[in-house]
Protein backbone atom coordinates (compact mmCIF):
# COMPACT_ATOMS: atom_id res chain seq x y z
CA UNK A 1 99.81 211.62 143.37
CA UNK A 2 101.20 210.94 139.93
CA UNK A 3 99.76 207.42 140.02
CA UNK A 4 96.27 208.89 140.57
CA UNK A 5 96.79 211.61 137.59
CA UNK A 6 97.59 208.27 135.06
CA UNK A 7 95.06 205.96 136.26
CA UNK A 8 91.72 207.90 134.84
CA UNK A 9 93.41 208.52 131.98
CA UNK A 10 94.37 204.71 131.26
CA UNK A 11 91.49 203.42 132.22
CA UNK A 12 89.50 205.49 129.65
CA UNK A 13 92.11 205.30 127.10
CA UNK A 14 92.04 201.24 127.17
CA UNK A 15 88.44 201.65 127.07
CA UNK A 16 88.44 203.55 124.01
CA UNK A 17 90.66 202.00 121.99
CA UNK A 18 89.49 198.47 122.86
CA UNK A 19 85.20 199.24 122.30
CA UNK A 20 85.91 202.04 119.44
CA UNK A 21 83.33 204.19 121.48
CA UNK A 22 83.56 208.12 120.43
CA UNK A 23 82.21 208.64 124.14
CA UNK A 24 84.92 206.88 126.07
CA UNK A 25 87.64 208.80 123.26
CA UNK A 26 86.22 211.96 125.09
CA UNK A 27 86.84 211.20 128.30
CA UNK A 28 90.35 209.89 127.49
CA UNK A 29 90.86 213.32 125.74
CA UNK A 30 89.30 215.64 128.73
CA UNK A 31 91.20 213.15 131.54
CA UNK A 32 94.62 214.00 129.36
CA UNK A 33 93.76 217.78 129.22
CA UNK A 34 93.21 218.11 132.74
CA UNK A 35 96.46 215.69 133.92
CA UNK A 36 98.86 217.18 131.07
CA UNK A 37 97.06 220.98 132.32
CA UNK A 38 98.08 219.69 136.29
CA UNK A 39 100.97 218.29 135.65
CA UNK A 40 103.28 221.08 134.49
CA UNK A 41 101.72 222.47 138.01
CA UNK A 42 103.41 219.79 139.95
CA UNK A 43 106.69 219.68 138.25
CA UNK A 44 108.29 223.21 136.91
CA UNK A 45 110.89 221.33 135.12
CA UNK A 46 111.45 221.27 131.20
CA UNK A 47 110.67 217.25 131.84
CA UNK A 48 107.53 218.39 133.38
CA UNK A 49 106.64 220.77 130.76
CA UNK A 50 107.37 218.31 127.77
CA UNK A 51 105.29 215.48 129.36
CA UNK A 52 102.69 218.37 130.08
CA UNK A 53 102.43 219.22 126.31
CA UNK A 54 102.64 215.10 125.43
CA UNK A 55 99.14 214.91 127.11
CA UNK A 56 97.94 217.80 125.23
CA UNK A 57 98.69 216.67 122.63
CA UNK A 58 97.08 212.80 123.21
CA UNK A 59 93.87 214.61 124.13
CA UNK A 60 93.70 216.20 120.85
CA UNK A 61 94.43 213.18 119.22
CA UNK A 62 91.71 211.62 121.24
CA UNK A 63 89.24 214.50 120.38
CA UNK A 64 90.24 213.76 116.57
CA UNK A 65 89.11 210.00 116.65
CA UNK A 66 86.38 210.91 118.56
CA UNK A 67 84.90 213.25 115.72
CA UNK A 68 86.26 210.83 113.33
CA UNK A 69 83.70 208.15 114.76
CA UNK A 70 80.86 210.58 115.09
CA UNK A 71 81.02 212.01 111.66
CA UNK A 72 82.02 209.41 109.70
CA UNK A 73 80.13 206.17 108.76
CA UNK A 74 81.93 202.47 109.57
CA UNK A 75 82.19 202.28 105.38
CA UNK A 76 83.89 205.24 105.06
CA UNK A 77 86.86 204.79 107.26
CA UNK A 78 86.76 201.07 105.98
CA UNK A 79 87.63 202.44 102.76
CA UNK A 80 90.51 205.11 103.84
């Protein structure tokens, strides 16, 4: 079961990071909501809670380069 929670969401995070796609950084950030939302489910442990709250927090990190990619152009984060 937990191999089939961390496949979607390292598929789509390779993805992202490897084509720099704002679309696949989405779906790495909703497949880490969902798993780190399920996981804490499956395990009511502090571990379970902690790695819970890790993928929370990757899918708002996701969600952050995704919007950085929309909004901003190629020059601009060149320049940063």
């Amino acid at each position: 079961m937990d191999l089939i929670q961390f496949m979607p969401v390292a598929f789509f995070s390779v993805l992202a990071f490897w084509k720099q796609n704002a679309v696949l950084f989405i779906l790495a950030g909703v497949m880490g909501l969902f798993t780190g939302f399920i996981f804490y489910d499956n395990y009511v442990t502090p571990y379970g809670l902690a790695i819970g709250l890790l993928f929370l927090c990757y899918s708002l990190s996701c969600f952050g380069w995704a919007f950085r990619m929309m909004i901003w152009s190629e020059r601009e984060i060149e320049e940063d």
